[in-house]
N, C-alpha and C. Protein backbone atom coordinates (compact mmCIF):
# COMPACT_ATOMS: atom_id res chain seq x y z
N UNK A 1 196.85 86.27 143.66
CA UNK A 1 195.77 86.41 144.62
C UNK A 1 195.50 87.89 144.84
N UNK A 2 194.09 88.40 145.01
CA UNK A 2 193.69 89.88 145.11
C UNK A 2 193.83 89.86 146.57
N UNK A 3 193.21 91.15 146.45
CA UNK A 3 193.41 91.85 148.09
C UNK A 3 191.97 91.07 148.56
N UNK A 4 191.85 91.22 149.59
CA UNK A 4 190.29 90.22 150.25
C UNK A 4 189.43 91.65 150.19
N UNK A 5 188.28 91.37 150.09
CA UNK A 5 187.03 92.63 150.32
C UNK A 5 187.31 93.26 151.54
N UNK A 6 187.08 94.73 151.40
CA UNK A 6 187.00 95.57 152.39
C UNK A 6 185.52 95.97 152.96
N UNK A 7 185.35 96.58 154.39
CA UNK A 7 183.83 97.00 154.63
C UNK A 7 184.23 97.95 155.17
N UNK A 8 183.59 99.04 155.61
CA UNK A 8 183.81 100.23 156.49
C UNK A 8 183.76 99.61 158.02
N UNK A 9 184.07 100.09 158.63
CA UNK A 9 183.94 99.86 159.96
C UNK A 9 184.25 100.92 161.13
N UNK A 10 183.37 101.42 162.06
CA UNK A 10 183.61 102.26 162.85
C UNK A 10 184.86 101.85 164.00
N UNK A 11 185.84 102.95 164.31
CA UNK A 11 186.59 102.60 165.05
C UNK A 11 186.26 102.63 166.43
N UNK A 12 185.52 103.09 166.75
CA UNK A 12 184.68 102.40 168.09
C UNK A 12 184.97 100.91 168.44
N UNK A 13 183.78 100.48 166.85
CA UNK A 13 183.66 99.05 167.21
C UNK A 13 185.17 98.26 167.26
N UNK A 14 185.86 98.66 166.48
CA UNK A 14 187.45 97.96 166.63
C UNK A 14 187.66 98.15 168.17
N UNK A 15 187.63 99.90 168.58
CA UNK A 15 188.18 98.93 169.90
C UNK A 15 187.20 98.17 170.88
N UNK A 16 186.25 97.71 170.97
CA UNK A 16 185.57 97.35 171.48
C UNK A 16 185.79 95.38 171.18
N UNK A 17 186.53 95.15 170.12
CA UNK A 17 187.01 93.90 169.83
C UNK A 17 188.30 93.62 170.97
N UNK A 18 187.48 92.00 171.22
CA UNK A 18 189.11 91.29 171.83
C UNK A 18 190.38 91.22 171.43
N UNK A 19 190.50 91.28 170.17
CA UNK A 19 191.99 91.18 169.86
C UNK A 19 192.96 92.93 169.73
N UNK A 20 191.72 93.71 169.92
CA UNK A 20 192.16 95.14 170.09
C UNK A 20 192.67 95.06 171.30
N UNK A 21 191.75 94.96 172.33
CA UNK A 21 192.19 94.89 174.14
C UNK A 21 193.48 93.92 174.04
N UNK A 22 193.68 92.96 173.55
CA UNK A 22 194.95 92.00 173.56
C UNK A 22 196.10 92.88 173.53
N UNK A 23 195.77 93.85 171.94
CA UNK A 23 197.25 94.09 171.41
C UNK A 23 197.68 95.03 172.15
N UNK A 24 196.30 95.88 173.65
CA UNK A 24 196.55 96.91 174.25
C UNK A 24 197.62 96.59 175.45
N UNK A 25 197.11 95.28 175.74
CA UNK A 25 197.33 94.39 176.82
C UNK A 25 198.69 93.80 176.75
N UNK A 26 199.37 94.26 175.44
CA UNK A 26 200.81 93.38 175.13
C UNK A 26 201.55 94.15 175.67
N UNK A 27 201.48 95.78 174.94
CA UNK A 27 202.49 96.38 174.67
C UNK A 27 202.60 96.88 176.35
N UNK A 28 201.17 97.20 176.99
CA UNK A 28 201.48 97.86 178.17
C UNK A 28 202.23 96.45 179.32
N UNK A 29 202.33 95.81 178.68
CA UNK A 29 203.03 94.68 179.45
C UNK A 29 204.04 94.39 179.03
N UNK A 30 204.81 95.19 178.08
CA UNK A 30 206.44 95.28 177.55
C UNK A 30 206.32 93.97 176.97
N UNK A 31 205.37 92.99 175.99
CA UNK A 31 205.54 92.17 175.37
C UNK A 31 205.71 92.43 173.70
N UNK A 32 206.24 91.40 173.26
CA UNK A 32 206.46 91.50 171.49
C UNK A 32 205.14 90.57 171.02
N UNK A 33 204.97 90.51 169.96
CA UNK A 33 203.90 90.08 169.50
C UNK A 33 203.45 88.76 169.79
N UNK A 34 202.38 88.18 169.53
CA UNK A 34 202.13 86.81 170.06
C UNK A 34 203.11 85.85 169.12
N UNK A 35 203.37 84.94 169.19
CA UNK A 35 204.36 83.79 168.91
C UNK A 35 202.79 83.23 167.53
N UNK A 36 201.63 82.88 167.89
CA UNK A 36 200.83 82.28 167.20
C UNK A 36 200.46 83.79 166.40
N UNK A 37 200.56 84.65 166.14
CA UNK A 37 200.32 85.81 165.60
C UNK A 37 199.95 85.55 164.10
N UNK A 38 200.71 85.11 163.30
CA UNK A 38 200.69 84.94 161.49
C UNK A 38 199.95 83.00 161.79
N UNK A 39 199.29 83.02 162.45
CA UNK A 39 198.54 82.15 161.92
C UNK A 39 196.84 81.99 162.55
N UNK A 40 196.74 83.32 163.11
CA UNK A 40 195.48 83.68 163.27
C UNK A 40 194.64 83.36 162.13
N UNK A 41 193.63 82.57 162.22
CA UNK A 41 192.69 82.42 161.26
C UNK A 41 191.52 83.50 160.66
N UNK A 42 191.50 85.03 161.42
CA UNK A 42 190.68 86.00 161.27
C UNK A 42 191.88 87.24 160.63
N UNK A 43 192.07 87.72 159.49
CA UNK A 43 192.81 88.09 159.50
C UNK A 43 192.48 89.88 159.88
N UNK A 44 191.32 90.07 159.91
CA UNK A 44 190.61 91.11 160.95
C UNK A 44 190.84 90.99 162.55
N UNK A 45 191.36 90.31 163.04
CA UNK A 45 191.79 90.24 164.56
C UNK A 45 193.19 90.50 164.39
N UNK A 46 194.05 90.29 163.21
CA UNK A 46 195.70 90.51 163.37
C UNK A 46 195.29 92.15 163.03
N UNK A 47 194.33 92.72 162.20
CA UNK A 47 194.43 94.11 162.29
C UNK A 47 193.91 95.00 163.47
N UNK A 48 193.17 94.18 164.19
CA UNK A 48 192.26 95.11 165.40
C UNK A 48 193.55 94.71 166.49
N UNK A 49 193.93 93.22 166.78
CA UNK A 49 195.61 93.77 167.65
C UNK A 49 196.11 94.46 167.03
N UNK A 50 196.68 94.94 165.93
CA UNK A 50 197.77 95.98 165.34
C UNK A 50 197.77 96.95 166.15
N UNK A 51 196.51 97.67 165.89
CA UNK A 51 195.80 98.91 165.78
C UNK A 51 195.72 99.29 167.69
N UNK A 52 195.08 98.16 168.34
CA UNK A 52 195.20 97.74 169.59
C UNK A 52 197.07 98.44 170.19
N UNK A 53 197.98 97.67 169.25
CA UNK A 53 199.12 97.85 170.18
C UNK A 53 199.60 99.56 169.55
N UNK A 54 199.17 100.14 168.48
CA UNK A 54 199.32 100.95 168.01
C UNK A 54 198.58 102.49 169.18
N UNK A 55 197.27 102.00 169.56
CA UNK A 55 196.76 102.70 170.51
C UNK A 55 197.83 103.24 171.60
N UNK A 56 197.84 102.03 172.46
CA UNK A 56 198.78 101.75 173.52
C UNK A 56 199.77 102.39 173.30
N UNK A 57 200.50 102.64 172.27
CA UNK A 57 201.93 103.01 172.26
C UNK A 57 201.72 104.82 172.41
N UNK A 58 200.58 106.01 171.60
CA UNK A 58 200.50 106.78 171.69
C UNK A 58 199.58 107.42 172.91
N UNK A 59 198.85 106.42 174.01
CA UNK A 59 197.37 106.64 175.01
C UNK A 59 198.56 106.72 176.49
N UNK A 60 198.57 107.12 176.70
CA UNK A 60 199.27 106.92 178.94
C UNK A 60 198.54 105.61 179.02
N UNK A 61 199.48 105.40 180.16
CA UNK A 61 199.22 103.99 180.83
C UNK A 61 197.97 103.97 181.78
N UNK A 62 197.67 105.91 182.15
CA UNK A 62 196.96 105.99 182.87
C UNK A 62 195.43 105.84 182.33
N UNK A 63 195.37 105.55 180.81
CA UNK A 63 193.91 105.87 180.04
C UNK A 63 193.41 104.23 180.15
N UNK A 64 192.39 104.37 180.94
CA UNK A 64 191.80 102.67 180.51
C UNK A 64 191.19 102.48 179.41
N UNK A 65 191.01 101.57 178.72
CA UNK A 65 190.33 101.45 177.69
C UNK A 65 189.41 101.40 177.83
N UNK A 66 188.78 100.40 178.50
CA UNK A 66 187.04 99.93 179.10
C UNK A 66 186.97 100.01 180.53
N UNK A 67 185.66 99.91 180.89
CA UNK A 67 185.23 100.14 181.85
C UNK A 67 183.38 99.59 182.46
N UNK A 68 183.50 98.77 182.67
CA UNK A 68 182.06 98.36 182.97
C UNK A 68 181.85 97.50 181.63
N UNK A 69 182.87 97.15 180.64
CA UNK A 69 182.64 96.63 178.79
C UNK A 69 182.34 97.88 178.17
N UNK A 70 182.79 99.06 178.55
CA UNK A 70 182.37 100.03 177.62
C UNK A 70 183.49 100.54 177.19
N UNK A 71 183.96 101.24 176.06
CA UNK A 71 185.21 102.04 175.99
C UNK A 71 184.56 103.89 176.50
N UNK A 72 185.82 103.85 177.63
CA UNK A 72 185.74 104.99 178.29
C UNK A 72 185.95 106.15 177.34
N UNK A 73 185.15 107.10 177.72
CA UNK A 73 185.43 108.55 177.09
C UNK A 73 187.24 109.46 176.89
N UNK A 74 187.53 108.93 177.79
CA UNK A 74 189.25 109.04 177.52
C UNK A 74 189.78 108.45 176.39
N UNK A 75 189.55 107.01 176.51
CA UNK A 75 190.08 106.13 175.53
C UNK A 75 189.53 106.67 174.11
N UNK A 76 188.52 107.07 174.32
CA UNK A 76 188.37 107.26 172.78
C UNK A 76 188.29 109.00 172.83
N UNK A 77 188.63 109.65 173.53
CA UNK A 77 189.58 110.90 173.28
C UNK A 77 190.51 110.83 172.29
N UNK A 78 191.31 109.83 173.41
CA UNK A 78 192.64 109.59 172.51
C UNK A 78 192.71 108.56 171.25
N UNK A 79 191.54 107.81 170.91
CA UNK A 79 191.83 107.14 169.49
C UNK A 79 191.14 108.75 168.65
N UNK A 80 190.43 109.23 168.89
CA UNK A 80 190.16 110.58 167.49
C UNK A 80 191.39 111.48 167.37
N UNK A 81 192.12 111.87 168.56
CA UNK A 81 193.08 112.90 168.91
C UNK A 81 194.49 112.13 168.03
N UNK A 82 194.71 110.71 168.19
CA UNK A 82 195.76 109.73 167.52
C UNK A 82 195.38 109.09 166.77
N UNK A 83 194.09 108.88 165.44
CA UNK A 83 193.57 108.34 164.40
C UNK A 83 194.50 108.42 163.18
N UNK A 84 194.83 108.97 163.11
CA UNK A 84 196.01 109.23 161.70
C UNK A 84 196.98 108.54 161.68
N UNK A 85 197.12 108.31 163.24
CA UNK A 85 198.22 107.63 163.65
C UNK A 85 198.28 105.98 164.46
N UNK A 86 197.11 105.57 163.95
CA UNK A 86 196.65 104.76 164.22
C UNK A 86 196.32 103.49 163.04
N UNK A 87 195.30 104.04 162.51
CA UNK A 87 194.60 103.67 161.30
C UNK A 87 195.71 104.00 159.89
């Protein structure tokens, strides 16, 4: 079996996905991964949580992500400032 097709995608829009806010939502809640995790049917939502808990781990607790449904200017401070380390 090959690798599945790739598309570009702005990292904005990742975090602006639910399963990004989830994986943000785990780690700052001292949780391990979801139990239903490897049988997500999108396998683009197991990468936008990744990336999600990957945020979280390098952002303060004090950076919100969203705000009004928007991602705040902080939050995405810190995904360009931690992109390497992210992605």
């Amino acid at each position: 079996m090959g690798q599945i097709p790739t598309r570009r995608v702005s990292f904005r829009r990742i975090m602006a996905r639910p399963a990004f806010a989830l994986g943000v939502a785990d780690v700052r809640a001292g949780k391990l991964h979801r139990p239903d995790y490897d049988s997500w049917p999108d396998s683009d939502d197991q990468w936008d949580y990744e990336r999600g808990r990957q945020w979280a781990t390098v952002t303060p607790r004090s950076v919100r992500l969203k705000r009004d449904g928007k991602i705040t200017a902080e939050a995405w401070h810190w995904a360009v400032h931690h992109g390497g380390d992210i992605l």
